[in-house]
C-alpha atoms as a PDB file:
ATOM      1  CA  UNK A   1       5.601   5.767  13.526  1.00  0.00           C
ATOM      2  CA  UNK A   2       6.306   9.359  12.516  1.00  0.00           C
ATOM      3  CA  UNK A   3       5.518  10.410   8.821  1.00  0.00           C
ATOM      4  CA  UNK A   4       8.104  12.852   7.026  1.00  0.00           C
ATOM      5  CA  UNK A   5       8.231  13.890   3.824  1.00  0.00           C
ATOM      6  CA  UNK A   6      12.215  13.664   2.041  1.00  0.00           C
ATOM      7  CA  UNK A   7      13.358  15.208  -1.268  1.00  0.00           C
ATOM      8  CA  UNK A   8      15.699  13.024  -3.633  1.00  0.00           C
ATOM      9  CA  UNK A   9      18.377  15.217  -3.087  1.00  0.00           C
ATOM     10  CA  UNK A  10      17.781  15.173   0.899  1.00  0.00           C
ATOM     11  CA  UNK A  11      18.295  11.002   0.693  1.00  0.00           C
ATOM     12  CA  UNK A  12      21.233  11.609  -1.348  1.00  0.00           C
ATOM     13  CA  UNK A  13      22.516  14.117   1.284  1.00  0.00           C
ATOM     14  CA  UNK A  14      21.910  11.683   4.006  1.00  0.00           C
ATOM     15  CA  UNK A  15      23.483   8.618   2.145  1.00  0.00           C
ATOM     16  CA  UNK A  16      26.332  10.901   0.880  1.00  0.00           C
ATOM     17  CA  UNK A  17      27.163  11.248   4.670  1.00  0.00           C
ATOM     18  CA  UNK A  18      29.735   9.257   6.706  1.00  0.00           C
ATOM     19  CA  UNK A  19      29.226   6.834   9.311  1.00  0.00           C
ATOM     20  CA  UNK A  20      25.113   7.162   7.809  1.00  0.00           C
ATOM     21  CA  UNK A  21      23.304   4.001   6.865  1.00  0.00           C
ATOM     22  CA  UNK A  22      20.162   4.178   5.055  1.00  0.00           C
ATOM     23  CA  UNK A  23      17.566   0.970   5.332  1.00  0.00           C
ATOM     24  CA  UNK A  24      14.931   1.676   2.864  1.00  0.00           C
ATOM     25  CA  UNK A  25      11.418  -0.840   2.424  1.00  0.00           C
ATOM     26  CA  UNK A  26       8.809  -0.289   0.153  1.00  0.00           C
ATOM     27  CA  UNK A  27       5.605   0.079   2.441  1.00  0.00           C
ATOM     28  CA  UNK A  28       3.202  -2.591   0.605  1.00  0.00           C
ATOM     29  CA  UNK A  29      -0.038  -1.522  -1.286  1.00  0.00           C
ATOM     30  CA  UNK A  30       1.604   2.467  -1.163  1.00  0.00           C
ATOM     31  CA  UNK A  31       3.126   4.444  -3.836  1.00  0.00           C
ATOM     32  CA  UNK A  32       5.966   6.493  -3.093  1.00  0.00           C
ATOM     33  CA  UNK A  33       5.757   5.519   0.714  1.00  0.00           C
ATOM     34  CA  UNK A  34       8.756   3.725   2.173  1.00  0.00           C
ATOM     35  CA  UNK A  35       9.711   2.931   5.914  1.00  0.00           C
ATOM     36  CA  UNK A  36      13.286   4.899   6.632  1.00  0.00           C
ATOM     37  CA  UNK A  37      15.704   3.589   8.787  1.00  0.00           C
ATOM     38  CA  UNK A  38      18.821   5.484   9.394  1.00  0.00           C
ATOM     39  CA  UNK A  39      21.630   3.905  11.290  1.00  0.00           C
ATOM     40  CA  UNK A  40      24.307   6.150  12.840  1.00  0.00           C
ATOM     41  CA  UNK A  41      27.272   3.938  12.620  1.00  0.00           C
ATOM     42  CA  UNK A  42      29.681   4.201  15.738  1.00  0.00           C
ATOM     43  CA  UNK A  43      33.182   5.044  14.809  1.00  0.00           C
ATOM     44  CA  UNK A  44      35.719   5.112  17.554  1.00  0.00           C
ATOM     45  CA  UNK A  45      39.162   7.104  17.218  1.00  0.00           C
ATOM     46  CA  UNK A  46      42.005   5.741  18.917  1.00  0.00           C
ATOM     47  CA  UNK A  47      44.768   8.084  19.039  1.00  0.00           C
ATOM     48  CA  UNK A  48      47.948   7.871  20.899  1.00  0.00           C
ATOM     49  CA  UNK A  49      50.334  10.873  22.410  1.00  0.00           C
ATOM     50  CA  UNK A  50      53.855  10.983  21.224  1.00  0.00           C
END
């Protein structure tokens, strides 16, 4: 697992993003450590010619 430091205002940039979802746990025994998973949410665009 990769360690990373965020700002608030990065996390609110990231949840503030479309198609983004954020999964945040509490790491136990740790202040101000969490586990971040970020989900890229598929979107598909149908579109049809005229």
């Amino acid at each position: 697992m990769s360690s990373v430091t965020l700002t608030r205002k990065a996390l609110k940039e990231l949840e503030d993003f479309p198609f983004v979802r954020l999964d945040i746990k509490r790491l136990a025994g740790k202040r101000n450590h969490y586990r971040l998973r970020v989900e890229l949410i598929r979107v598909l665009f149908y579109y049809e010619r005229d």
